[in-house]
Protein backbone atom coordinates (compact mmCIF):
# COMPACT_ATOMS: atom_id res chain seq x y z
CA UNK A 1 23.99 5.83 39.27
CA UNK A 2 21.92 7.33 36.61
CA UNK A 3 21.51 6.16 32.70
CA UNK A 4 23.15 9.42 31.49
CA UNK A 5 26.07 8.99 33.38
CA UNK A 6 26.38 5.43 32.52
CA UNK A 7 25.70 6.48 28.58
CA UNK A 8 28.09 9.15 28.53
CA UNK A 9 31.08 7.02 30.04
CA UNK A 10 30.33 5.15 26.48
CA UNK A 11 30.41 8.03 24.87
CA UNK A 12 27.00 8.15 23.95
CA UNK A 13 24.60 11.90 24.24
CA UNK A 14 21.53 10.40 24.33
CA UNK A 15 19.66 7.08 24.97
CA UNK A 16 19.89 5.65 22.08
CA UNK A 17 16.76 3.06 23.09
CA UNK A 18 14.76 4.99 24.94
CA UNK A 19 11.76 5.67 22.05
CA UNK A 20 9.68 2.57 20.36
CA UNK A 21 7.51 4.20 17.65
CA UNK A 22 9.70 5.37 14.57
CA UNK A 23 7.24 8.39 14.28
CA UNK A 24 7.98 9.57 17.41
CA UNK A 25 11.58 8.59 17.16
CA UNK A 26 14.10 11.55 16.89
CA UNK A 27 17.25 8.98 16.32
CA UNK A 28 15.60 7.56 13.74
CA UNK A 29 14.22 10.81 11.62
CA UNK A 30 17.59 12.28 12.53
CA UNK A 31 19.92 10.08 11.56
CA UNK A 32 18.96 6.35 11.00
CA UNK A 33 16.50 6.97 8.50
CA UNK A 34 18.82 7.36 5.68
CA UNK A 35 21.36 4.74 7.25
CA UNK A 36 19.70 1.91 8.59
CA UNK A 37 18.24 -0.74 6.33
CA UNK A 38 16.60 -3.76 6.43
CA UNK A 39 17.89 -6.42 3.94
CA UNK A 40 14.39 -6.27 1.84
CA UNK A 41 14.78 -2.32 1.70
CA UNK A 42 15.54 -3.02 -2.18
CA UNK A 43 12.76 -4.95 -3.18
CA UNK A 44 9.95 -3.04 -1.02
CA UNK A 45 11.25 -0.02 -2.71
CA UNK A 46 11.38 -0.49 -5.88
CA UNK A 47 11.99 2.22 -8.69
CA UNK A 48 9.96 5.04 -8.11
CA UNK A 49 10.06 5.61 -12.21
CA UNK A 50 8.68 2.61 -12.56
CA UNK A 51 6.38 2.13 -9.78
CA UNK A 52 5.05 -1.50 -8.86
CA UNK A 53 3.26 -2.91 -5.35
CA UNK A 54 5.20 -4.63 -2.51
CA UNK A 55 3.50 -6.07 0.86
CA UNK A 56 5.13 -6.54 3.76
CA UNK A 57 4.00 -9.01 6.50
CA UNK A 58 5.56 -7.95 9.93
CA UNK A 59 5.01 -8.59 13.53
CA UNK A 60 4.39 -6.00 15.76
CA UNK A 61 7.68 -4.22 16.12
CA UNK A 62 9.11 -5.17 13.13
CA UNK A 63 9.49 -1.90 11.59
CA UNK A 64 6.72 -1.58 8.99
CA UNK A 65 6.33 2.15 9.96
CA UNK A 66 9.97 2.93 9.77
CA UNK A 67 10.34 1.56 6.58
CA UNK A 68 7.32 3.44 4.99
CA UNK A 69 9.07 6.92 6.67
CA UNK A 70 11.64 5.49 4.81
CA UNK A 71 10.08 5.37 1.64
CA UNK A 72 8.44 8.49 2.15
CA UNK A 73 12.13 10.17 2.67
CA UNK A 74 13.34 8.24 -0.06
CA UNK A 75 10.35 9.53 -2.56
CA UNK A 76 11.00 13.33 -1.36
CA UNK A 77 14.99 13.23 -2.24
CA UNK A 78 13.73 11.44 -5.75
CA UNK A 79 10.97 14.39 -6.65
CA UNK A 80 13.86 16.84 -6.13
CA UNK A 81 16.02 15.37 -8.44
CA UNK A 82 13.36 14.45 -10.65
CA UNK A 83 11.41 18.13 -10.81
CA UNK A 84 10.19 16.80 -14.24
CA UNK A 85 9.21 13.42 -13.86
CA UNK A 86 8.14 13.46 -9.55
CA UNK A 87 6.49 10.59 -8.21
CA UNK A 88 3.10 11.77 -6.30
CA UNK A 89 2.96 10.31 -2.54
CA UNK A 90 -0.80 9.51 -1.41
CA UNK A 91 -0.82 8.38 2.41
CA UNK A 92 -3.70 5.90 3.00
CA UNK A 93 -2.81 4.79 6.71
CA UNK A 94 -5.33 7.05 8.93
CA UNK A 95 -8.56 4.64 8.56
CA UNK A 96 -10.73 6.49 10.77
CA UNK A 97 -11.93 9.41 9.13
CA UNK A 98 -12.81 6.99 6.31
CA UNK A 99 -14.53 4.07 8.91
CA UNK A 100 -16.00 6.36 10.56
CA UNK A 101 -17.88 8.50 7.30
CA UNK A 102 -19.04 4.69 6.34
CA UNK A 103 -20.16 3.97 9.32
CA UNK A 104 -22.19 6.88 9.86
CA UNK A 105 -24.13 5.85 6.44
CA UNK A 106 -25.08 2.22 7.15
CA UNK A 107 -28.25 1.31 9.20
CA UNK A 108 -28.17 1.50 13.31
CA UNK A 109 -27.91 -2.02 13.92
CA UNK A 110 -25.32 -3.03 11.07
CA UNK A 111 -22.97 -0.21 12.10
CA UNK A 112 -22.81 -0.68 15.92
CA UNK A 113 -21.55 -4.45 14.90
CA UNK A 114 -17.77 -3.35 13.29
CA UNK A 115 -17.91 -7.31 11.82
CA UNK A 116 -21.50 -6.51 10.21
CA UNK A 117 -20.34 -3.05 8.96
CA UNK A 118 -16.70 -4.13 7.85
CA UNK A 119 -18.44 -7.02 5.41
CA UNK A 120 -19.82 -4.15 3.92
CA UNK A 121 -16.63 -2.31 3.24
CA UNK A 122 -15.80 -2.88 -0.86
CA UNK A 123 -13.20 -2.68 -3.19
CA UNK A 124 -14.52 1.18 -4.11
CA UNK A 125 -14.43 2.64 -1.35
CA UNK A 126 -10.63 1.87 -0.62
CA UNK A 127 -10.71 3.89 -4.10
CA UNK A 128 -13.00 5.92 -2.84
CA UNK A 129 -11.01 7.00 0.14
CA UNK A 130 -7.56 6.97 -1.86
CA UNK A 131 -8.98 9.60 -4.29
CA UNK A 132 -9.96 11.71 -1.62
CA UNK A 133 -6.61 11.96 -0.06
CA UNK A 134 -4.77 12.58 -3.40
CA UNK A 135 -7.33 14.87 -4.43
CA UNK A 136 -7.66 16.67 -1.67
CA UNK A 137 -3.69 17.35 -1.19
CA UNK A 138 -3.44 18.69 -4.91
CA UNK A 139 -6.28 20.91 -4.48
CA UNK A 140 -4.77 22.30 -1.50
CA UNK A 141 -1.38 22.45 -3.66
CA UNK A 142 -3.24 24.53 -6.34
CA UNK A 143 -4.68 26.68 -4.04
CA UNK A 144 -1.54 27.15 -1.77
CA UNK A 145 -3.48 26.34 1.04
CA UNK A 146 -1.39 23.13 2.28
CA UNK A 147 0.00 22.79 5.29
CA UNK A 148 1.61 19.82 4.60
CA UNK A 149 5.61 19.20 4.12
CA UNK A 150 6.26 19.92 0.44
CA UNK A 151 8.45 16.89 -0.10
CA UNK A 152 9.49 18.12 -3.34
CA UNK A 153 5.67 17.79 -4.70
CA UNK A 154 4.96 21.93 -5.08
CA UNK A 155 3.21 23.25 -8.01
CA UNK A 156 4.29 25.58 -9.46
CA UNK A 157 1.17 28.38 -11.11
CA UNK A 158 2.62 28.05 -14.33
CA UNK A 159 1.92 24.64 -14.31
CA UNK A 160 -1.92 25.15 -14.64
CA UNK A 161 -1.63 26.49 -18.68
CA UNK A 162 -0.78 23.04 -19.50
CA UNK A 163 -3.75 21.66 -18.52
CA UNK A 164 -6.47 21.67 -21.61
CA UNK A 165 -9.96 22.30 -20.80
CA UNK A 166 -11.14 18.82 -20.67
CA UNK A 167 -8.56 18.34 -18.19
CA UNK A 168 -9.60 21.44 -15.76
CA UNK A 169 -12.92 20.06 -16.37
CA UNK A 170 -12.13 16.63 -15.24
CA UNK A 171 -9.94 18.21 -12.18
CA UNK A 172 -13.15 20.42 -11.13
CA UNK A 173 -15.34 17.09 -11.30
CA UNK A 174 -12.88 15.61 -9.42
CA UNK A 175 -12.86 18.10 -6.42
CA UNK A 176 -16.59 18.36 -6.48
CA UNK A 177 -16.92 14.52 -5.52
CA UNK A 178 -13.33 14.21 -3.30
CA UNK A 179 -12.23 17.08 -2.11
CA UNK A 180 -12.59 16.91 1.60
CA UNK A 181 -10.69 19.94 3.00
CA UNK A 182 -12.52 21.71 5.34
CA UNK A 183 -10.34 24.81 5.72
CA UNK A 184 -13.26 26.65 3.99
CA UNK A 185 -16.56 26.27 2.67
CA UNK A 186 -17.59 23.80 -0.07
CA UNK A 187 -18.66 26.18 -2.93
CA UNK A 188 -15.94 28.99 -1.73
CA UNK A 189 -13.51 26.36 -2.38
CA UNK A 190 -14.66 24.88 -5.41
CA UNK A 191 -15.04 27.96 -7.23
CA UNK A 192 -11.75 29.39 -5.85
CA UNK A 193 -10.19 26.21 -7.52
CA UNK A 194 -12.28 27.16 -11.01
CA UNK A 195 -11.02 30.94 -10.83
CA UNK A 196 -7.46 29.76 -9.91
CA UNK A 197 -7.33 27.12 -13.17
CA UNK A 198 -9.19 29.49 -15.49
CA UNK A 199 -12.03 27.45 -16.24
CA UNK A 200 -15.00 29.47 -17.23
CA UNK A 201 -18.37 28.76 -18.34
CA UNK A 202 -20.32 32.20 -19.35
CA UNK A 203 -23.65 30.68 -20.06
CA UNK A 204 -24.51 27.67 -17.67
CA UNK A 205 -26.69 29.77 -15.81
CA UNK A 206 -28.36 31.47 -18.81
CA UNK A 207 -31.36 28.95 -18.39
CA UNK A 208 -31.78 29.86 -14.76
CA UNK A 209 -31.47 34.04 -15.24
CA UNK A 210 -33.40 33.70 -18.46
CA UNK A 211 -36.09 31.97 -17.39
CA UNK A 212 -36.36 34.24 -13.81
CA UNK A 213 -36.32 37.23 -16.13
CA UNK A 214 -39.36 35.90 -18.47
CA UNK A 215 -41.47 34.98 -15.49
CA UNK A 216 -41.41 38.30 -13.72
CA UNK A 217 -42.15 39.44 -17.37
CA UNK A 218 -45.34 37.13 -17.48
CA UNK A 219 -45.99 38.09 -14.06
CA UNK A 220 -45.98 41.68 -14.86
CA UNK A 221 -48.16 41.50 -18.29
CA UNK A 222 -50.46 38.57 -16.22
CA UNK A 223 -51.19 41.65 -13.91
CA UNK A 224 -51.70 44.39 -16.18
CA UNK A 225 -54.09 42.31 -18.27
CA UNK A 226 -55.93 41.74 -15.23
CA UNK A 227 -55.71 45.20 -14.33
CA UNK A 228 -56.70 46.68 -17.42
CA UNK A 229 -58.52 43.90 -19.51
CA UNK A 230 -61.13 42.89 -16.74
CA UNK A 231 -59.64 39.31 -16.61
CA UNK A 232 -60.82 37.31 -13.38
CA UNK A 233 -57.98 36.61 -10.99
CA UNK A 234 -58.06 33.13 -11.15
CA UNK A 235 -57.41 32.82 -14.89
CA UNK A 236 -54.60 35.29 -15.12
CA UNK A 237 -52.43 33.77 -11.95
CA UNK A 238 -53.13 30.45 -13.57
CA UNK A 239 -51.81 31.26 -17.22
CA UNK A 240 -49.05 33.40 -15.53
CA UNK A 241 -48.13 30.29 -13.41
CA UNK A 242 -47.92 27.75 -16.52
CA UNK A 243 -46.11 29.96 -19.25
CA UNK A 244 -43.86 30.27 -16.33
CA UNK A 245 -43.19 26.83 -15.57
CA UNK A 246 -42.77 26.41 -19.64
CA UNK A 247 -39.84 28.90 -19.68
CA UNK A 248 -38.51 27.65 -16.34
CA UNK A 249 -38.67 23.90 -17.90
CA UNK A 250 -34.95 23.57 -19.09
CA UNK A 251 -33.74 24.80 -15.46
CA UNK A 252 -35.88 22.81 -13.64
CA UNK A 253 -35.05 19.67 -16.19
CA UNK A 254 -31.48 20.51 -15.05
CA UNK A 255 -32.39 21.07 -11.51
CA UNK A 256 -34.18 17.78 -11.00
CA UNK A 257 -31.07 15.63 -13.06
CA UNK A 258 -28.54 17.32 -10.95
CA UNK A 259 -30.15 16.30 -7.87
CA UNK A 260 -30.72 13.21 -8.86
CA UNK A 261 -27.08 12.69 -9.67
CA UNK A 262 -26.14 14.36 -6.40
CA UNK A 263 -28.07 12.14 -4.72
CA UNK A 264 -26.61 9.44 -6.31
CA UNK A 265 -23.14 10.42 -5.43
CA UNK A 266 -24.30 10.90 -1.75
CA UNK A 267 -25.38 7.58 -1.53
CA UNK A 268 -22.66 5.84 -3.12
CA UNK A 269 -19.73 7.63 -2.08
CA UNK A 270 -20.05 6.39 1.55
CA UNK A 271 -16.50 7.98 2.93
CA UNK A 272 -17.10 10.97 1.91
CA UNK A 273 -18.49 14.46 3.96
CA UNK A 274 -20.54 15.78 0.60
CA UNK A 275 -24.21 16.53 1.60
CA UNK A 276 -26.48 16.33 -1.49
CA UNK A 277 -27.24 20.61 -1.39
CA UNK A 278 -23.84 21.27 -2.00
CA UNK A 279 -23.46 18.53 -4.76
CA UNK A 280 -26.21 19.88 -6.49
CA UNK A 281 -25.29 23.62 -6.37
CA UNK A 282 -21.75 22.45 -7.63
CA UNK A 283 -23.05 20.14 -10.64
CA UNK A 284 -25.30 22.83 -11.25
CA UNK A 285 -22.06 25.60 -11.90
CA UNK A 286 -21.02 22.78 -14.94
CA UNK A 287 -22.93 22.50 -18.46
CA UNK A 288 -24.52 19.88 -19.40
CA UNK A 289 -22.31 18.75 -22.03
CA UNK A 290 -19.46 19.45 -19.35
CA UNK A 291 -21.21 16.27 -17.51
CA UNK A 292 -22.34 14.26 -20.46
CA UNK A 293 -20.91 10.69 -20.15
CA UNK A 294 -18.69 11.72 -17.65
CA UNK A 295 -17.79 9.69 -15.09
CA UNK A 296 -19.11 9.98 -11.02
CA UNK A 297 -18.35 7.92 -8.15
CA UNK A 298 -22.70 7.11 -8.48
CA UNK A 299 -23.08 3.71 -8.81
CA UNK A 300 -21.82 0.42 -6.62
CA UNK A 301 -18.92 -0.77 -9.51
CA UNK A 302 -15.19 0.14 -9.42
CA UNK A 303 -15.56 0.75 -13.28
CA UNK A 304 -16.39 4.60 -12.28
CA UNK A 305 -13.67 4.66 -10.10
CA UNK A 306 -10.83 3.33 -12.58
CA UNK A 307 -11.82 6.03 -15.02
CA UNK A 308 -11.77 8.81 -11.99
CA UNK A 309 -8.30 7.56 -11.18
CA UNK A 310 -7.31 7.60 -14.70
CA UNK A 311 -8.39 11.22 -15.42
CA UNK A 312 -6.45 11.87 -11.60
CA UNK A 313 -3.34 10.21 -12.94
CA UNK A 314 -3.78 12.59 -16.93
CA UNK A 315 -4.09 15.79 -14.54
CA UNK A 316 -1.15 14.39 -12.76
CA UNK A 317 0.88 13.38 -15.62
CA UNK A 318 1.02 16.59 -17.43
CA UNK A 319 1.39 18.65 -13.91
CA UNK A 320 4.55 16.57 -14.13
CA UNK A 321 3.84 13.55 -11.82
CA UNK A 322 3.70 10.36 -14.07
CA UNK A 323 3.72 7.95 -11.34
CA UNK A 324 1.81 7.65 -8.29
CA UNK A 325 2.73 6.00 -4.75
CA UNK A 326 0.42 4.92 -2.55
CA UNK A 327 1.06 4.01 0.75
CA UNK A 328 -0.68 1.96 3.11
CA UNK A 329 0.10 1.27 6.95
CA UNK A 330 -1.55 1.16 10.46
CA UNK A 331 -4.39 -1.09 9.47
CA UNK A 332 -4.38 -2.93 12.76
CA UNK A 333 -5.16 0.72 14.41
CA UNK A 334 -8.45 1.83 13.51
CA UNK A 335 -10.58 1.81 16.53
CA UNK A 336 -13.26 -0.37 14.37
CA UNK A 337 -10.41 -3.00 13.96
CA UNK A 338 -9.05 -2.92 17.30
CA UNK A 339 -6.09 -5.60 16.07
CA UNK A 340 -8.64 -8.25 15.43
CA UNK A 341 -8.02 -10.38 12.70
CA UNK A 342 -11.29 -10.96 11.50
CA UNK A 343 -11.70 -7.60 11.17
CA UNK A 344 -8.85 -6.67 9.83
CA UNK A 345 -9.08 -8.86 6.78
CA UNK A 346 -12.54 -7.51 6.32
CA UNK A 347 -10.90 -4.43 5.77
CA UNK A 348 -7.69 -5.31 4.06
CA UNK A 349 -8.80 -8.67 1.37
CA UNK A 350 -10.73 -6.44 -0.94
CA UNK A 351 -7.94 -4.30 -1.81
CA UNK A 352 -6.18 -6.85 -2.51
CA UNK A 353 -7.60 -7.25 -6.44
CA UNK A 354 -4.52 -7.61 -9.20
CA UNK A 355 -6.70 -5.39 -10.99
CA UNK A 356 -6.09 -2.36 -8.57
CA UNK A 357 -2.92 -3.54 -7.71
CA UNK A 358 -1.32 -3.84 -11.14
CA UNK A 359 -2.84 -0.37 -12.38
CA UNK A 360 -0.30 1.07 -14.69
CA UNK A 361 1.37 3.88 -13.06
CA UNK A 362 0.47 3.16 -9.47
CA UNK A 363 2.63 1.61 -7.22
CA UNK A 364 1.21 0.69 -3.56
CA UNK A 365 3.22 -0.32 -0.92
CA UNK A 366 1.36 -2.41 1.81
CA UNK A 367 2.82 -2.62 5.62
CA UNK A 368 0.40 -5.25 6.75
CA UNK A 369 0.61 -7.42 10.23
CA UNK A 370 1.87 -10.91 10.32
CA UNK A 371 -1.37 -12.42 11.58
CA UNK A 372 -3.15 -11.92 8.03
CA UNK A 373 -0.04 -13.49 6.01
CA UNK A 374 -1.57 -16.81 7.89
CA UNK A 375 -4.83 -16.02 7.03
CA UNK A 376 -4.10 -15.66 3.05
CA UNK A 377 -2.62 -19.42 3.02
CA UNK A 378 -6.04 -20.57 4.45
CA UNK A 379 -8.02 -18.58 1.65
CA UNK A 380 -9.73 -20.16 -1.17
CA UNK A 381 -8.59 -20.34 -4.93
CA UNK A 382 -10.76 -17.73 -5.80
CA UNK A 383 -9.18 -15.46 -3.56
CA UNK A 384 -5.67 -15.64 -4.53
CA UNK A 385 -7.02 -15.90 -8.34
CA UNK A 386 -8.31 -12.28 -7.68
CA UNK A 387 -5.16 -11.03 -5.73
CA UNK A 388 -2.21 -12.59 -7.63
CA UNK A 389 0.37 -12.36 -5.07
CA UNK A 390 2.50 -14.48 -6.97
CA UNK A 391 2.20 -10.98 -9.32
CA UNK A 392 3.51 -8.81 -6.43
CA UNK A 393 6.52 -8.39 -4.39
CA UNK A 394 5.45 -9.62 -1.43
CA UNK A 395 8.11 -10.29 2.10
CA UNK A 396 6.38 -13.30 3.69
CA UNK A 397 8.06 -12.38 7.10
CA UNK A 398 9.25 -8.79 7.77
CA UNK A 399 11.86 -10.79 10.06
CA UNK A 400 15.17 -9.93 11.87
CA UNK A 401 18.55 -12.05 12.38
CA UNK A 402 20.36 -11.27 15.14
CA UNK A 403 23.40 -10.13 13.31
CA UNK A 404 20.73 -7.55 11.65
CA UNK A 405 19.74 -6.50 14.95
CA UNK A 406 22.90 -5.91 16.25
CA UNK A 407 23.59 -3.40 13.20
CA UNK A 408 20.51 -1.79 13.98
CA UNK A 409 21.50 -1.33 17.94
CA UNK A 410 24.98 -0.35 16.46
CA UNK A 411 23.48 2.45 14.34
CA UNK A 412 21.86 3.83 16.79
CA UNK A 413 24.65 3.79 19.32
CA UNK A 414 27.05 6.21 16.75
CA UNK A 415 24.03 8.17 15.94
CA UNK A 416 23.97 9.19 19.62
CA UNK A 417 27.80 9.18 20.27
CA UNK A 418 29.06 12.02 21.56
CA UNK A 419 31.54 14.00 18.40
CA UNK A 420 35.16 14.33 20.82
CA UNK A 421 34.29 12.97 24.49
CA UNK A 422 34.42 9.18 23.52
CA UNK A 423 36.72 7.38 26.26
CA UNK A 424 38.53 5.07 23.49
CA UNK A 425 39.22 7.63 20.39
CA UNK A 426 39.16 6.64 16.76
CA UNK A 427 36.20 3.75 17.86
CA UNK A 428 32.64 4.04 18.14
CA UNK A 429 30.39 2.48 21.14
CA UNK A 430 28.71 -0.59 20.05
CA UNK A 431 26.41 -3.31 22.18
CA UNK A 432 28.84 -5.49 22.76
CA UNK A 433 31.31 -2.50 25.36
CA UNK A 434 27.92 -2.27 27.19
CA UNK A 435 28.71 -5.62 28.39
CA UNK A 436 30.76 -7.92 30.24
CA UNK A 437 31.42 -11.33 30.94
CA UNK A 438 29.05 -12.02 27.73
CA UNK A 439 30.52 -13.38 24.46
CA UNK A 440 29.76 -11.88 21.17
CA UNK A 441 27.87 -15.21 20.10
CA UNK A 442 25.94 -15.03 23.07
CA UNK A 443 24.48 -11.34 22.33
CA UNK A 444 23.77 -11.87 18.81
CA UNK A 445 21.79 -15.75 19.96
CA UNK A 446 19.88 -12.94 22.50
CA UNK A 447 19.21 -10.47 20.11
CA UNK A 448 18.08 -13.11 17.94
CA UNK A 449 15.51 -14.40 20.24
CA UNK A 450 14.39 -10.83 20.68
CA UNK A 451 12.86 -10.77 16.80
CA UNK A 452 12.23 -7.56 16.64
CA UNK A 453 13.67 -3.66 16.70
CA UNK A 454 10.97 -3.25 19.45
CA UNK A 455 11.95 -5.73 21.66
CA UNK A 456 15.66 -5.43 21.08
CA UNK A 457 15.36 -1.21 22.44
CA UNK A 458 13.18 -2.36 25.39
CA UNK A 459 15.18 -5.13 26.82
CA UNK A 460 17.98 -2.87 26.45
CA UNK A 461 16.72 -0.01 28.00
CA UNK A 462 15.49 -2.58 30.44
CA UNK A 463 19.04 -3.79 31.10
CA UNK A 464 21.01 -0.21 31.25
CA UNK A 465 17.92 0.43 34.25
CA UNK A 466 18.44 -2.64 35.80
CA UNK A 467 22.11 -2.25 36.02
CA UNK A 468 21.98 1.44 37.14
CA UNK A 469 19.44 0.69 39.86
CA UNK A 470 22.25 -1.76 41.49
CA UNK A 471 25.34 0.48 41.62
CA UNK A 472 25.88 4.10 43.37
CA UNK A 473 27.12 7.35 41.83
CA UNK A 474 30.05 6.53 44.54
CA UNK A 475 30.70 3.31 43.39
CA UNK A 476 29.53 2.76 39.62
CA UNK A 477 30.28 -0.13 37.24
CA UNK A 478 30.73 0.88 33.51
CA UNK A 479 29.31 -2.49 32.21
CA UNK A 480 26.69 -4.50 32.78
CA UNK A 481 27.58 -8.09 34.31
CA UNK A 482 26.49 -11.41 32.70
CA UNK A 483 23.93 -11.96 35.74
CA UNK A 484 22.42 -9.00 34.87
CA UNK A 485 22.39 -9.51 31.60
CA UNK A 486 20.75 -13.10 31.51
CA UNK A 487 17.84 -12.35 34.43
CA UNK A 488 16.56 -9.42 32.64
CA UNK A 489 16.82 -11.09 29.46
CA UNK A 490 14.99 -13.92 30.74
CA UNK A 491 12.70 -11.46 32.24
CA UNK A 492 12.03 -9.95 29.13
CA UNK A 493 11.48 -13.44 27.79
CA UNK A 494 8.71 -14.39 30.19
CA UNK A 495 7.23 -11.04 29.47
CA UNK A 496 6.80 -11.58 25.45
CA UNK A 497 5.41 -14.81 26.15
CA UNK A 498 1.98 -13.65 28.34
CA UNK A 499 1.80 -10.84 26.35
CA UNK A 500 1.73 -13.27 23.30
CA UNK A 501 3.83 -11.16 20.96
């Protein structure tokens, strides 16, 4: 006998246990998503008007990724009953873009060693990286060029007249250092974003067109009085050559200081794609006052970076976004990482800074594996001085009971029931009619042992094929016998415990 036929007898459409990744998991997007909860949904959550920073410490498994779909959901039904006060959703969980920008930047020998080139990895350029990604998506927004889900974050093009100039000024510094789109090219985009908020700037260039235009005059009179006055050569292209650099001076002055800055940002902006040409051509479309004690990402501090992020969060605020989410998953993913834990703490510890963590009007949610939650008790003082955990809402142990994971199985056995073909009417298939022979006590000790929503669908998958593979279409058995039930379970056991998970 197959699974389907064994499923539908329950009254059940579809294997309710056949997927393992929530973001791959059509039960779960579907329906379970807005059901299913664990216990610390509440306090990982939060208030998205008021948002704070919760970490979560979970096994493999466990859920973390769920959860943060279900925060993401969560946030989207929020910003659409919220159209005036939305909270703006930055996803930091695809490290490898990022890694791999940094790595590209450090010497040969420090970045084929991912432990030498992670101890490298600071505090700004976790900023550095989140700014990109929540610049980048509202440029994209502005310009109507996203192609991600809305999720109740559009902008509208009215929006733009309530930005002041200062504002559209801070917003086009912004892109010029972090916008990292590469649907089109650099300038095209920059100055599409500058015609598309209004932002104009008649006379930047006048020192550049000015000065062209009084050199070719110099050149012209230079050869005339040679032509005509019997001067030598020599002496005419050389007094031709330094009245010209004099009225080229300011442009070149300009020239050299925006290159130097653009160098600057190159160099310390070490996630980013910018090449210094482009950087210079861009700095070179503001004034000089426009840039005057303005703040770039040019220098190894955060300081630079907390103003950027406050000038994000001002453009933000008044496009009608006063808070800001920021979440954070996957770490153990990143082919530098691999799952290590050495490395992954190399990565993870410096963003964990009370300073960053506590910003007013950012809320970050961290999904981090178990393994570093033992490696923060073993830090020093100075660590947790810097982090202030005792300051967040942090879940020790993303962990399961067995009456949880029975719920769980149980919510995703009605998702997948079948609407009018259920053998027992008026009742919904749970774990337990899969069964025989085994006592409700003696599922929920299993399921207990099983720790987490991973383990739970694969041993039960496990046991439906088990079963299946022992009866005939001619002969089938709706249940699955307590023999059955305890070798594969034992099994499964043996199998977590090589594995080490």
């Amino acid at each position: 006998m197959n699974i389907q036929q064994f499923l539908q007898h329950h009254g059940i459409a579809r294997n309710p246990f056949a997927e393992e990744d929530a973001q791959t998991d059509p039960v779960f997007k579907e329906h379970c998503i807005d059901s299913a909860y664990h216990p610390v949904w509440d306090k990982v959550y939060g208030d998205p008007a008021e948002p704070g920073t919760s970490i979560v410490f979970g096994m493999k498994g466990a859920g973390k990724t769920a959860m943060r779909l279900q925060i993401e959901r969560h946030l989207q039904t929020y910003n659409r009953t919220h159209p005036d006060r939305r909270t703006y959703i930055i996803r930091y969980f695809d490290f490898n873009p990022f890694l791999d920008q940094f790595c590209s930047r450090l010497p040969h020998r420090v970045a084929r060693n991912p432990e030498k080139a992670l101890q490298q990895w600071q505090l700004w350029d976790h900023m550095d990286a989140i700014l990109c990604l929540g610049v980048t998506d509202l440029v994209d927004r502005i310009l109507g060029s996203t192609t991600t889900f809305d999720g109740g974050m559009a902008i509208a093009p009215q929006a733009f007249t309530a930005l002041d100039a200062s504002q559209k000024r801070d917003l086009l510094l912004l892109a010029l250092a972090y916008d990292q789109s590469t649907q089109d090219t650099v300038g095209g985009r920059w100055h599409a974003l500058r015609r598309r908020l209004g932002y104009r700037q008649w006379f930047v260039q006048a020192d550049k067109w000015l000065g062209i235009l009084l050199v070719f005059g110099i050149a012209v009179l230079g050869a005339w009085l040679w032509w005509h006055e019997d001067l030598s050569a020599t002496f005419a292209i050389w007094t031709s050559g330094i009245l010209g650099l004099i009225v080229l001076s300011p442009f070149l002055w300009r020239w050299v200081r925006c290159q130097w800055m653009a160098w600057q940002v190159h160099r310390m902006m070490r996630v980013g794609k910018r090449d210094i040409s482009s950087l210079r051509k861009l700095l070179l479309n503001l004034a000089p006052r426009s840039l005057a004690s303005q703040p770039l990402p040019r220098f190894e501090r955060t300081d630079d970076r907390y103003a950027l992020l406050a000038k994000f969060q001002g453009i933000l605020r008044t496009l009608g976004f006063p808070a800001i989410i920021v979440l954070i998953d996957r770490v153990d993913e990143p082919h530098v990482t691999a799952g290590r834990n050495e490395r992954m703490r190399l990565l993870v510890w410096p963003l964990l800074d009370n300073k960053l963590l506590k910003h007013p009007g950012v809320g970050f949610k961290l999904l981090l594996p178990q393994e570093l939650y033992r490696d923060i008790e073993r830090e020093s003082g100075e660590f947790h001085e810097r982090a202030r955990l005792d300051k967040q809402n942090v879940i020790a142990a993303f962990a399961w009971t067995g009456e949880a994971l029975y719920d769980l199985a149980r919510a995703r056995m009605q998702a997948c029931a079948l609407p009018d073909r259920s053998p027992e009417p008026h009742r919904s298939p749970e774990p337990r009619d899969l069964f025989s022979g085994v006592s409700f006590e003696r599922l929920i000790a299993a399921f207990q042992g099983l720790r987490v929503p991973r383990h739970l669908f694969r041993f039960l998958y496990r046991a439906m094929v088990e079963h299946c593979n022992k009866h005939t279409d001619a002969q089938p058995q709706w249940q699955i016998d307590s023999a059955t039930f305890e070798s594969t379970l034992a099994l499964y056991y043996r199998d977590m415990e090589s594995t080490g998970v």
